[in-house]
PDB file of N, CA and C in Angstrom:
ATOM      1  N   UNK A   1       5.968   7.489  55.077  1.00  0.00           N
ATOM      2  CA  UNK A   1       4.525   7.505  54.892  1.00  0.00           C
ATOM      3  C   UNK A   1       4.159   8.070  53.523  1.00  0.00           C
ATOM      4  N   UNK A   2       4.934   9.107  52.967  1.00  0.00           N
ATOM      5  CA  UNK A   2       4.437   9.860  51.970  1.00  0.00           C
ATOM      6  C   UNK A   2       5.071   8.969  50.611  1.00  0.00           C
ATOM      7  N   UNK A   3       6.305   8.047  50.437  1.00  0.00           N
ATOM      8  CA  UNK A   3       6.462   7.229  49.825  1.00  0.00           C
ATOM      9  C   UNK A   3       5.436   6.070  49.563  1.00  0.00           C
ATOM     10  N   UNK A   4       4.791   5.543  50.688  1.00  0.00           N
ATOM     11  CA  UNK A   4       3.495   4.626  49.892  1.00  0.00           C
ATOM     12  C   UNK A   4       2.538   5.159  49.371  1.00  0.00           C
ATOM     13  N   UNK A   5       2.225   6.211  49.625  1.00  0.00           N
ATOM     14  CA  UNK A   5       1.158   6.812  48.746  1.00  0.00           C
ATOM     15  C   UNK A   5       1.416   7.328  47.461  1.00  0.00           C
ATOM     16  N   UNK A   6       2.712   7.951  47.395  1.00  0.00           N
ATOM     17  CA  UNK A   6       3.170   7.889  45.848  1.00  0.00           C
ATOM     18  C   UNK A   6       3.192   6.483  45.229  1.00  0.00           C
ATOM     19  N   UNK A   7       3.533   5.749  45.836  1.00  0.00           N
ATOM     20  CA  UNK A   7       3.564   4.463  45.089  1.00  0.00           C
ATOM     21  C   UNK A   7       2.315   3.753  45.026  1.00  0.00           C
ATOM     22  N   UNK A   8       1.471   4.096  45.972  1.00  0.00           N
ATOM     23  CA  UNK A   8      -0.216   3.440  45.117  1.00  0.00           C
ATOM     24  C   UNK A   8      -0.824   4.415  44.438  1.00  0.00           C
ATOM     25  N   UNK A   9      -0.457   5.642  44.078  1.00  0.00           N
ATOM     26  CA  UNK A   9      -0.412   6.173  43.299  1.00  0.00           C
ATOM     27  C   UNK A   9      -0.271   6.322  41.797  1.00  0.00           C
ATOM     28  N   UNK A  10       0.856   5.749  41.754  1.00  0.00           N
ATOM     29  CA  UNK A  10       2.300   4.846  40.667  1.00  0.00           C
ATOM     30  C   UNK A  10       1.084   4.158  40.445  1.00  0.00           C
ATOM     31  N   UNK A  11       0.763   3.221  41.138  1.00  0.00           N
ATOM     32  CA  UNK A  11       0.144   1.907  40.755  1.00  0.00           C
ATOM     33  C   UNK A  11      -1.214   2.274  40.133  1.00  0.00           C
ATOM     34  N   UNK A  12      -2.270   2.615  40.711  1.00  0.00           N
ATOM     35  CA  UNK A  12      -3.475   3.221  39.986  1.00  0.00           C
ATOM     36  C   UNK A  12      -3.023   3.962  38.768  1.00  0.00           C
ATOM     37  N   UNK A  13      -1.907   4.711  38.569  1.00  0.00           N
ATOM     38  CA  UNK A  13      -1.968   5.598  37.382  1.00  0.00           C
ATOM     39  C   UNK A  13      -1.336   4.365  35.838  1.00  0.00           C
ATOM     40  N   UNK A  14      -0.897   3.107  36.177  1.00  0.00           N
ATOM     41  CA  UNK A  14       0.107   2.497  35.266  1.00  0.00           C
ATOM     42  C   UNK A  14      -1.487   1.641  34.681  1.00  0.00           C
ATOM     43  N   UNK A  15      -2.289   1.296  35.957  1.00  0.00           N
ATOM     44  CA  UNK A  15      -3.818   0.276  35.546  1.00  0.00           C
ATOM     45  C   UNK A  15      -4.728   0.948  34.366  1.00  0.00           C
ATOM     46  N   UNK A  16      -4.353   2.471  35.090  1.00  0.00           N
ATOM     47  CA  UNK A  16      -4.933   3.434  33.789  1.00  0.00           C
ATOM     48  C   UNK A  16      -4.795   3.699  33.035  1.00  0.00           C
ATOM     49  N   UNK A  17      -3.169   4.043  33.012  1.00  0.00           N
ATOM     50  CA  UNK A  17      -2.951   4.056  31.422  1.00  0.00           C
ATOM     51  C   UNK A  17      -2.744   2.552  30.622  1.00  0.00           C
ATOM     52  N   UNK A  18      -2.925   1.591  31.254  1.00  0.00           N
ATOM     53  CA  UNK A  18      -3.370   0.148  30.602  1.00  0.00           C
ATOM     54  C   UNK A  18      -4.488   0.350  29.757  1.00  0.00           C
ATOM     55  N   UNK A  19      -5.686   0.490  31.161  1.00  0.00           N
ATOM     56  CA  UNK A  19      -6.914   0.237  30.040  1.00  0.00           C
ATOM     57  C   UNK A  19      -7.405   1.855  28.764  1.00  0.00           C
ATOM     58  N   UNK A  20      -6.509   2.579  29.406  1.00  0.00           N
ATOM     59  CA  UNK A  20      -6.278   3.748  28.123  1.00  0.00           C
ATOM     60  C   UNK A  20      -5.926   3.190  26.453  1.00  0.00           C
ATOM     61  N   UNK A  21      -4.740   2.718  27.297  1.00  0.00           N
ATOM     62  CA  UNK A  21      -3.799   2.322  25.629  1.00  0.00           C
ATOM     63  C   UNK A  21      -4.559   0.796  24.830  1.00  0.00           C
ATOM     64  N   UNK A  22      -5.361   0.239  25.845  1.00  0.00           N
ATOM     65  CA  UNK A  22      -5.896  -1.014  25.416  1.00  0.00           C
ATOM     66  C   UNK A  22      -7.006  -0.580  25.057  1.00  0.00           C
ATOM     67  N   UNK A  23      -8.024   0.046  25.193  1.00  0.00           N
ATOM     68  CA  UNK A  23      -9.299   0.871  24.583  1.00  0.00           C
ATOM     69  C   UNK A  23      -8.862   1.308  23.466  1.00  0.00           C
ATOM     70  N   UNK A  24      -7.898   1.892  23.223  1.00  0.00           N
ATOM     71  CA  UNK A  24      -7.069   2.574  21.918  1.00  0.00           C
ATOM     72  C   UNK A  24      -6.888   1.427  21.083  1.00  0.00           C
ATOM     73  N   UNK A  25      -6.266   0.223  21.539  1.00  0.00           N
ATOM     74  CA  UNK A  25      -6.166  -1.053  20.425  1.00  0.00           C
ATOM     75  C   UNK A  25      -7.022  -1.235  20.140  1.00  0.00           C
ATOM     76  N   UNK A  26      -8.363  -1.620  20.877  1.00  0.00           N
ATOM     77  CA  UNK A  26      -9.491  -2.351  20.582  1.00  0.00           C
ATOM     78  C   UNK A  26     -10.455  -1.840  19.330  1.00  0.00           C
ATOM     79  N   UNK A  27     -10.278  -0.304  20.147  1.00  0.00           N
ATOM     80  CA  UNK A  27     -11.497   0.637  18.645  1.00  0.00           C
ATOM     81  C   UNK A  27     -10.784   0.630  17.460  1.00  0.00           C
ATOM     82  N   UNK A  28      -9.263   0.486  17.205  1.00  0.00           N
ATOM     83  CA  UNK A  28      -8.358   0.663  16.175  1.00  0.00           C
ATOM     84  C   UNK A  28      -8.886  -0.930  15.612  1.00  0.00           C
ATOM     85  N   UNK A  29      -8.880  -1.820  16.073  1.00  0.00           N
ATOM     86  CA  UNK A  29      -9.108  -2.988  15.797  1.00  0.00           C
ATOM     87  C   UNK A  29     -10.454  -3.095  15.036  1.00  0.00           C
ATOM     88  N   UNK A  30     -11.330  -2.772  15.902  1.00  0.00           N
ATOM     89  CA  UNK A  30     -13.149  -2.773  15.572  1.00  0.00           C
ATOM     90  C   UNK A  30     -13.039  -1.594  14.016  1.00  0.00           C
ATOM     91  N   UNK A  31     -12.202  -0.488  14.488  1.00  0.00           N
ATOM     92  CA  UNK A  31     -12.933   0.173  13.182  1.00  0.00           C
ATOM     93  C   UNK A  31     -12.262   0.111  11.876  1.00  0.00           C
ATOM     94  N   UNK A  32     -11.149  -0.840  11.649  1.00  0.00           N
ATOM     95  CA  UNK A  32     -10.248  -1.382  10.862  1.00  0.00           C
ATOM     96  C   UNK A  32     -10.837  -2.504  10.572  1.00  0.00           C
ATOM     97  N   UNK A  33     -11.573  -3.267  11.367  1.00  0.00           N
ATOM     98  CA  UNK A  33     -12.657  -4.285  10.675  1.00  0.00           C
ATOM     99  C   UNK A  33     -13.577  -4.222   9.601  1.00  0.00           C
ATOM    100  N   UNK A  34     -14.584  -3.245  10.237  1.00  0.00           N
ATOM    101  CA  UNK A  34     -15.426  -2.350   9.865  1.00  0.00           C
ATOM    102  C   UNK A  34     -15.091  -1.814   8.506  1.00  0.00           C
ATOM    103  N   UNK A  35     -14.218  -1.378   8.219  1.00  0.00           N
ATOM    104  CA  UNK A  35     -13.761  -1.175   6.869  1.00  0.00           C
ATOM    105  C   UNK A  35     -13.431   1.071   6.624  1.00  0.00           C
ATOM    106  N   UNK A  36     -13.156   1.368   8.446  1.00  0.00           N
ATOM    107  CA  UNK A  36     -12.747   2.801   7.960  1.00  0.00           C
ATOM    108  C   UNK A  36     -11.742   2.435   8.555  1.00  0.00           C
ATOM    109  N   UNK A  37     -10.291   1.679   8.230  1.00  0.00           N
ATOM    110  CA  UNK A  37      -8.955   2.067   9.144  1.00  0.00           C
ATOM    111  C   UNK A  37      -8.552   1.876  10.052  1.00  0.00           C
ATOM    112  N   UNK A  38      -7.277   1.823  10.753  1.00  0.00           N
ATOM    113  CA  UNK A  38      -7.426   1.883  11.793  1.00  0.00           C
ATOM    114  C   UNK A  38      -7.451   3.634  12.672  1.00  0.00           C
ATOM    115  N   UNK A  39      -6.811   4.599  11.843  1.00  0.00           N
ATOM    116  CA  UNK A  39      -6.780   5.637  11.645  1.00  0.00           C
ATOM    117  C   UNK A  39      -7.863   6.539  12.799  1.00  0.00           C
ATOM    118  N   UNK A  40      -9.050   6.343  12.345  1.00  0.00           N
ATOM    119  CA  UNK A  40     -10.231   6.349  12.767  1.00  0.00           C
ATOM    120  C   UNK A  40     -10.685   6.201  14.217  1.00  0.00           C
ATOM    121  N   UNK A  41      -9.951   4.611  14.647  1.00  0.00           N
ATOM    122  CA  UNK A  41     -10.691   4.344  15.811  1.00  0.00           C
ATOM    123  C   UNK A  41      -9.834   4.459  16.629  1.00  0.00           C
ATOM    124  N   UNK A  42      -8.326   4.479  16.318  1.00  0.00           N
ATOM    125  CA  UNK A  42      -7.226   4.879  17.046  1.00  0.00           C
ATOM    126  C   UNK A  42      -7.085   6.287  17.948  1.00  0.00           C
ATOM    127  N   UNK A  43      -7.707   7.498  16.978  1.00  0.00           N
ATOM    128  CA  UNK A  43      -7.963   8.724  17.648  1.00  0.00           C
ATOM    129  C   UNK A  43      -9.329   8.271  18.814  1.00  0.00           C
ATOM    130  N   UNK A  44     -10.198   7.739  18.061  1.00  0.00           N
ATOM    131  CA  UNK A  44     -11.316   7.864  18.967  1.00  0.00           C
ATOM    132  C   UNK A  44     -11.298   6.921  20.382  1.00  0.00           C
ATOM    133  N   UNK A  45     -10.303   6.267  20.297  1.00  0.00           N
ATOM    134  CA  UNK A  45      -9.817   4.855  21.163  1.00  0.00           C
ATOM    135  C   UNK A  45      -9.348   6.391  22.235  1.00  0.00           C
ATOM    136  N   UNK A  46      -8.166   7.054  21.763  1.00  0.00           N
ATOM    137  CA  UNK A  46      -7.077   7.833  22.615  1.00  0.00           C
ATOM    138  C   UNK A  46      -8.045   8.733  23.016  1.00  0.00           C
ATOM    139  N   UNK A  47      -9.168   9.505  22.713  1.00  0.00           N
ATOM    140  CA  UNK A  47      -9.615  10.792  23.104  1.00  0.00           C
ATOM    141  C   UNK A  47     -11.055  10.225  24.041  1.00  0.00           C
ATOM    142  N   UNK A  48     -11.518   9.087  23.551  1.00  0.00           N
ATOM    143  CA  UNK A  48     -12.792   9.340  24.616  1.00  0.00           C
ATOM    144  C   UNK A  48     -13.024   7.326  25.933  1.00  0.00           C
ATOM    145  N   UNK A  49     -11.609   7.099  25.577  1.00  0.00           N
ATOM    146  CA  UNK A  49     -11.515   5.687  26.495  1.00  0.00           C
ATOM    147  C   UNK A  49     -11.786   4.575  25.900  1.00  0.00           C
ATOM    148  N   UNK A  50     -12.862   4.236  27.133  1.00  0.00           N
ATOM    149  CA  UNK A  50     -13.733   3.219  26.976  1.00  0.00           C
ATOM    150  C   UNK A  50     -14.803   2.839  25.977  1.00  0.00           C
ATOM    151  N   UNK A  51     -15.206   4.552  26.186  1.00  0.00           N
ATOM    152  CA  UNK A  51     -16.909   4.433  25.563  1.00  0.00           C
ATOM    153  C   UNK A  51     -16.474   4.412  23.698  1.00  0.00           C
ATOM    154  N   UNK A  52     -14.745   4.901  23.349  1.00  0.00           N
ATOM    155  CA  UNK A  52     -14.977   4.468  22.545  1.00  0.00           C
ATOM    156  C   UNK A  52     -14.857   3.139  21.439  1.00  0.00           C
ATOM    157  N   UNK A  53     -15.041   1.748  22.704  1.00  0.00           N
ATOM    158  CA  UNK A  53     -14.992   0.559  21.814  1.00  0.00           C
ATOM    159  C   UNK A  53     -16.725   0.126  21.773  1.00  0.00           C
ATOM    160  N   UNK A  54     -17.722   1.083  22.875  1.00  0.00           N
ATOM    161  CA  UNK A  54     -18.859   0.987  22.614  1.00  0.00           C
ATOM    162  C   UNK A  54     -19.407   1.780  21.225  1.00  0.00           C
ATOM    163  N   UNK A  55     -18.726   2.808  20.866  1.00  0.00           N
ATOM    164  CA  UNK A  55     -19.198   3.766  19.720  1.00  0.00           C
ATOM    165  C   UNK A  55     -19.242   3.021  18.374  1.00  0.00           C
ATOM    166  N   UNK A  56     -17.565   1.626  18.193  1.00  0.00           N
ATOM    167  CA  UNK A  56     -17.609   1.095  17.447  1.00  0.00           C
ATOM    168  C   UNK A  56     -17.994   0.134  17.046  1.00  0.00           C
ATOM    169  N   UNK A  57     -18.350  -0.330  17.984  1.00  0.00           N
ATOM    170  CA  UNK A  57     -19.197  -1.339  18.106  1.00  0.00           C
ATOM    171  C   UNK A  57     -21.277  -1.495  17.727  1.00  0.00           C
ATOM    172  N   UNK A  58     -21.509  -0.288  17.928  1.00  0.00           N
ATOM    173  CA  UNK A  58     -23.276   0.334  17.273  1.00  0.00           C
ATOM    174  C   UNK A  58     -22.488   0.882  16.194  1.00  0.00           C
ATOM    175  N   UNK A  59     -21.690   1.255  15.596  1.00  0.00           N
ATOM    176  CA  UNK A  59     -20.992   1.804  14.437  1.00  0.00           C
ATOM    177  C   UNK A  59     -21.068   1.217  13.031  1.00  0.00           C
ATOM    178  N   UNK A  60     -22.102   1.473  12.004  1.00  0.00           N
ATOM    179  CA  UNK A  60     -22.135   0.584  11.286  1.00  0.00           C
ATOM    180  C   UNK A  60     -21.241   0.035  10.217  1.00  0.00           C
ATOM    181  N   UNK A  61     -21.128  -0.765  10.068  1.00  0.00           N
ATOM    182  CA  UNK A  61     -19.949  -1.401   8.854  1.00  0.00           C
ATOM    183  C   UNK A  61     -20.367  -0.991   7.517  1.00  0.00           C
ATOM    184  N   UNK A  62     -19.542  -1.081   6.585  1.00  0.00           N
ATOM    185  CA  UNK A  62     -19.421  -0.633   5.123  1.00  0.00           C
ATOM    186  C   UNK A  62     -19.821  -2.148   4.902  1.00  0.00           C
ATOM    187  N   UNK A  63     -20.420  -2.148   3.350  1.00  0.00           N
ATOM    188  CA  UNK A  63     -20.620  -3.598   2.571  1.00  0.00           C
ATOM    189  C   UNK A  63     -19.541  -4.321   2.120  1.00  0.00           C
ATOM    190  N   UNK A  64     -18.408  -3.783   1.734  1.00  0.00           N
ATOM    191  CA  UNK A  64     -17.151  -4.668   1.608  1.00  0.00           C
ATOM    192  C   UNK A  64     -15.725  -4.685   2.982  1.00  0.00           C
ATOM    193  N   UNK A  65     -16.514  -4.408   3.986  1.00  0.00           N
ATOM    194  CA  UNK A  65     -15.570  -4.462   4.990  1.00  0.00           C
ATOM    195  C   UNK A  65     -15.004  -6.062   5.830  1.00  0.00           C
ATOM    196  N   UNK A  66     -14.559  -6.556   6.230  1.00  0.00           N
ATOM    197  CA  UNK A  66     -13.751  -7.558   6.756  1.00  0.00           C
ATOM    198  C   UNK A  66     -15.096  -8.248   7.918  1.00  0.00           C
ATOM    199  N   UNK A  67     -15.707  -7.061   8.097  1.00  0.00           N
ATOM    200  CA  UNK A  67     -16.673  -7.381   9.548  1.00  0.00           C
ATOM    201  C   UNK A  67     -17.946  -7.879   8.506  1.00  0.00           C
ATOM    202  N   UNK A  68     -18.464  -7.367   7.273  1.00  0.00           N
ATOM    203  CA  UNK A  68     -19.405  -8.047   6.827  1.00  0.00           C
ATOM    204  C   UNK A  68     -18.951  -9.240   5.903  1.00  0.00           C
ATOM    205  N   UNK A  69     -18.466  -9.477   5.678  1.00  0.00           N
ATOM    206  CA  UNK A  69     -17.537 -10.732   4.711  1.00  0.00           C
ATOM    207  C   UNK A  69     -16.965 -11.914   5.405  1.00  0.00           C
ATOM    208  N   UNK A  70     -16.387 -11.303   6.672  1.00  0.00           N
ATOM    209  CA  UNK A  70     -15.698 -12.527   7.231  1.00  0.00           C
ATOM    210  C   UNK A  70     -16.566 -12.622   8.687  1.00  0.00           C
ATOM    211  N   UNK A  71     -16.416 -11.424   9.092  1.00  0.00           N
ATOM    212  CA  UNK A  71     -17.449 -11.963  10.498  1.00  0.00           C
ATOM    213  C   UNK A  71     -16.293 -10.672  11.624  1.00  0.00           C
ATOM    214  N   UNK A  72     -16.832 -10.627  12.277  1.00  0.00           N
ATOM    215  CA  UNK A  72     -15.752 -10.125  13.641  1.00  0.00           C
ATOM    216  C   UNK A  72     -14.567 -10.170  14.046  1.00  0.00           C
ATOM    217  N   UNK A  73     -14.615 -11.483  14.122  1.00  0.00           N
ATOM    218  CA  UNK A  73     -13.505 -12.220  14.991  1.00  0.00           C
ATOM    219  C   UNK A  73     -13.003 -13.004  13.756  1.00  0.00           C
ATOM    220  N   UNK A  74     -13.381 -13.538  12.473  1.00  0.00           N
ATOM    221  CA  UNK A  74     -12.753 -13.933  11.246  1.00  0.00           C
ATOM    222  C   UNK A  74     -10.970 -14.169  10.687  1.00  0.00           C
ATOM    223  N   UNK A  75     -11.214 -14.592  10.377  1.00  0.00           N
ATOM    224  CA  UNK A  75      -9.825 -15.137  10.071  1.00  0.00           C
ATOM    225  C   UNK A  75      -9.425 -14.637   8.828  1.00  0.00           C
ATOM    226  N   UNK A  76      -8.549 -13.252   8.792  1.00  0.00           N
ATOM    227  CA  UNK A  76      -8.339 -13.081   7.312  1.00  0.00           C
ATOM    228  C   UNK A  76      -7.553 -13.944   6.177  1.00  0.00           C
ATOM    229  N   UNK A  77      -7.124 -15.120   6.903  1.00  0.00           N
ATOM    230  CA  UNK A  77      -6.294 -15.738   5.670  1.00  0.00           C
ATOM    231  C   UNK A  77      -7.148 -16.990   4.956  1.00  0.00           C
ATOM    232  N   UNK A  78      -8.109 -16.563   5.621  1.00  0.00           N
ATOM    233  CA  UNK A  78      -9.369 -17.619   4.777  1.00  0.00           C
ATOM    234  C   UNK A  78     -10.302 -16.935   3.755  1.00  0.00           C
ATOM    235  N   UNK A  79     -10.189 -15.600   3.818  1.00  0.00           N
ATOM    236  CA  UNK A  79     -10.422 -14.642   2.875  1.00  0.00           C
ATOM    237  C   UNK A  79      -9.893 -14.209   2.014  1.00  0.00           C
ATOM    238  N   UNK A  80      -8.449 -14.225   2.214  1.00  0.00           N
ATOM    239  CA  UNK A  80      -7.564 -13.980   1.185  1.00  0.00           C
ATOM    240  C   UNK A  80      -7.266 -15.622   0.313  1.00  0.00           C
ATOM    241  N   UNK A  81      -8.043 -16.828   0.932  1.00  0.00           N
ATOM    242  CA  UNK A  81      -7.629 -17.806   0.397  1.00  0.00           C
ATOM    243  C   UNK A  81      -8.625 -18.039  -0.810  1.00  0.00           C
ATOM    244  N   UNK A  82      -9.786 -17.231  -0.849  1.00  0.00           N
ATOM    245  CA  UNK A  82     -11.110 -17.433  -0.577  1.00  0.00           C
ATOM    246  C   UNK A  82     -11.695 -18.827  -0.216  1.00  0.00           C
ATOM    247  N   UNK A  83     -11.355 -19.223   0.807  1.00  0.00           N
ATOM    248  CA  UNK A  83     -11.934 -20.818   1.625  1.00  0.00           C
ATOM    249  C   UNK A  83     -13.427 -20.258   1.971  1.00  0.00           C
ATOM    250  N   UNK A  84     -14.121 -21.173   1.870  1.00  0.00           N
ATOM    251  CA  UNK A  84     -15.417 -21.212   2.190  1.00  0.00           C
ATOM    252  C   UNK A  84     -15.626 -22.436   3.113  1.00  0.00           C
ATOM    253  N   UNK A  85     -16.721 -22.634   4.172  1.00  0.00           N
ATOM    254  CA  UNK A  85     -17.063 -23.382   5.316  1.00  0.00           C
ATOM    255  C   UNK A  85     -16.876 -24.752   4.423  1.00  0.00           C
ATOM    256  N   UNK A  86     -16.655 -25.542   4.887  1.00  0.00           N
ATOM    257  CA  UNK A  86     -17.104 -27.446   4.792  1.00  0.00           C
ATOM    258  C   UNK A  86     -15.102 -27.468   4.544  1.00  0.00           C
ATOM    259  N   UNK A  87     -14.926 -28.505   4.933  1.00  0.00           N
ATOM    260  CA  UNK A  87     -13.656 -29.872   4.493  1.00  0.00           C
ATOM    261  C   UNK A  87     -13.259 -29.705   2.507  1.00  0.00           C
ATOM    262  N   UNK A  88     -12.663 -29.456   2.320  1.00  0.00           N
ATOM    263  CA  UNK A  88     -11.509 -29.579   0.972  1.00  0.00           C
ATOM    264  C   UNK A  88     -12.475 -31.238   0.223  1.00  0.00           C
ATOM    265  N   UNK A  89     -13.008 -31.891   0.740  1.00  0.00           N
ATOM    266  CA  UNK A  89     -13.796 -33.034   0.005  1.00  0.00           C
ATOM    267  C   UNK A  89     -15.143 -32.652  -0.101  1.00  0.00           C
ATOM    268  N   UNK A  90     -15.567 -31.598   0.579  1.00  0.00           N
ATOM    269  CA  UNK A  90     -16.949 -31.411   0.431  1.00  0.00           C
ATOM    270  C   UNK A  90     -17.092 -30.296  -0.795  1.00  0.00           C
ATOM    271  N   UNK A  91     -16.161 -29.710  -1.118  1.00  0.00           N
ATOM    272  CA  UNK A  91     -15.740 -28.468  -2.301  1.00  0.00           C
ATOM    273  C   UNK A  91     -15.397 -29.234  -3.286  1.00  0.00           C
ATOM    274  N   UNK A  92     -14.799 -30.496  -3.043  1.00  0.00           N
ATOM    275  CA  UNK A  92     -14.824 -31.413  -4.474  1.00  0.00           C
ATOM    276  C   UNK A  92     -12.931 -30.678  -4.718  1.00  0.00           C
ATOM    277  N   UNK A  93     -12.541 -30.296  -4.162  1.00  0.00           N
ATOM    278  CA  UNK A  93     -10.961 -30.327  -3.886  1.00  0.00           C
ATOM    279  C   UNK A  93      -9.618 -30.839  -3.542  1.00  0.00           C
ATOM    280  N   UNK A  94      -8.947 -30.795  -3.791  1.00  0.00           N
ATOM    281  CA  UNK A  94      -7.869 -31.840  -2.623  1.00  0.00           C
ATOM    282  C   UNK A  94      -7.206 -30.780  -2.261  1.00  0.00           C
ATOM    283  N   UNK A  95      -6.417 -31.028  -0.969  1.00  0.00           N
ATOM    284  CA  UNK A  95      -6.008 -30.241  -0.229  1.00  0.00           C
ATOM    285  C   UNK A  95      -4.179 -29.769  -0.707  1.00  0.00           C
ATOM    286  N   UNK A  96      -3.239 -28.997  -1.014  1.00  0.00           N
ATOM    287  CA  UNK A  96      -2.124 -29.195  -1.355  1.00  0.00           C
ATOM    288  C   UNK A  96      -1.334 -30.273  -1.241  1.00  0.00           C
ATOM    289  N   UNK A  97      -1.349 -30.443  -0.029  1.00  0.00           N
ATOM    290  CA  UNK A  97      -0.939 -32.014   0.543  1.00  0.00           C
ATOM    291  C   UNK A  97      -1.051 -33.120   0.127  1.00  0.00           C
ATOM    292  N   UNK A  98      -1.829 -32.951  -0.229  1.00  0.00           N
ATOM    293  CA  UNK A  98      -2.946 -34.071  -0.684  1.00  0.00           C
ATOM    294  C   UNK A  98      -2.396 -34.898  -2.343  1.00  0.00           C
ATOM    295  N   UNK A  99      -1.547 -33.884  -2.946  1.00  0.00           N
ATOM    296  CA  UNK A  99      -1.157 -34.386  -4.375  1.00  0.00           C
ATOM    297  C   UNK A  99      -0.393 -35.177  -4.546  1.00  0.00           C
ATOM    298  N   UNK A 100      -0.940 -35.955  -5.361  1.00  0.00           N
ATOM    299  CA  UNK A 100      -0.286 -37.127  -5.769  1.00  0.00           C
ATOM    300  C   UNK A 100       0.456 -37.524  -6.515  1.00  0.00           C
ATOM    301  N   UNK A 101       1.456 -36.161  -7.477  1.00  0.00           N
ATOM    302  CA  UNK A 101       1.958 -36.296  -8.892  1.00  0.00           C
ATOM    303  C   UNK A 101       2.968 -36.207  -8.566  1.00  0.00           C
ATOM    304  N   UNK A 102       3.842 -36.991  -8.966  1.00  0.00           N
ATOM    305  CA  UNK A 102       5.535 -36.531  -8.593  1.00  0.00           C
ATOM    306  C   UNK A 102       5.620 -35.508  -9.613  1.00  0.00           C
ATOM    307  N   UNK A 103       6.487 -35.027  -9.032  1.00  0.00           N
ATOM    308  CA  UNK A 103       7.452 -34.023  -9.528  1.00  0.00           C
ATOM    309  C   UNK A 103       8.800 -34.089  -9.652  1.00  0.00           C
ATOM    310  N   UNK A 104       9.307 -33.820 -11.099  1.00  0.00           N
ATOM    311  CA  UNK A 104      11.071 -34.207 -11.107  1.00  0.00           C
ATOM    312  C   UNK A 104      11.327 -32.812 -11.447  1.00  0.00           C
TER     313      UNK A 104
END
């Protein structure tokens, strides 16, 4: 008897420290966007849960951060490409692929 209760025990404590360590990614994520680190949201992820992917989230962004430049959810290798929205023909570009010169 006293073995299943340790073990739903086990079980509630492993769900918790899930959404512990995953609250910890998320604010590390959000405030590494944002443009302070991940440094930052990593402590605040580990010390206050949940509430802190809500903190980073009303948390305002810096002017050259990843979250005002690219967007949220953004794709940094379109930033580092500097690609801008429309098709490689609408930029008046060709695409790498796209070349037509041999090369010897």
């Amino acid at each position: 008897m006293t073995t299943s209760i340790f073990a739903l025990i086990g079980a509630n404590a492993l769900f918790l420290i899930y959404s512990w360590l995953g609250s910890a990614i998320i604010a590390a994520y959000l405030s590494q966007r944002k443009g302070y680190g991940e440094r930052p949201g990593l402590a605040s992820g580990l010390l206050l849960n949940v509430i802190a992917i809500v903190v980073w989230l009303v948390f305002p962004s810096k002017e050259e951060s990843l979250w005002k430049t690219v967007g949220p959810w953004g794709s940094t290798v379109k930033s580092e490409r500097g690609v801008t929205e429309g098709t490689p023909a609408d930029r008046g570009t060709t695409p790498p692929s796209a070349d037509t010169t041999e090369r010897t």
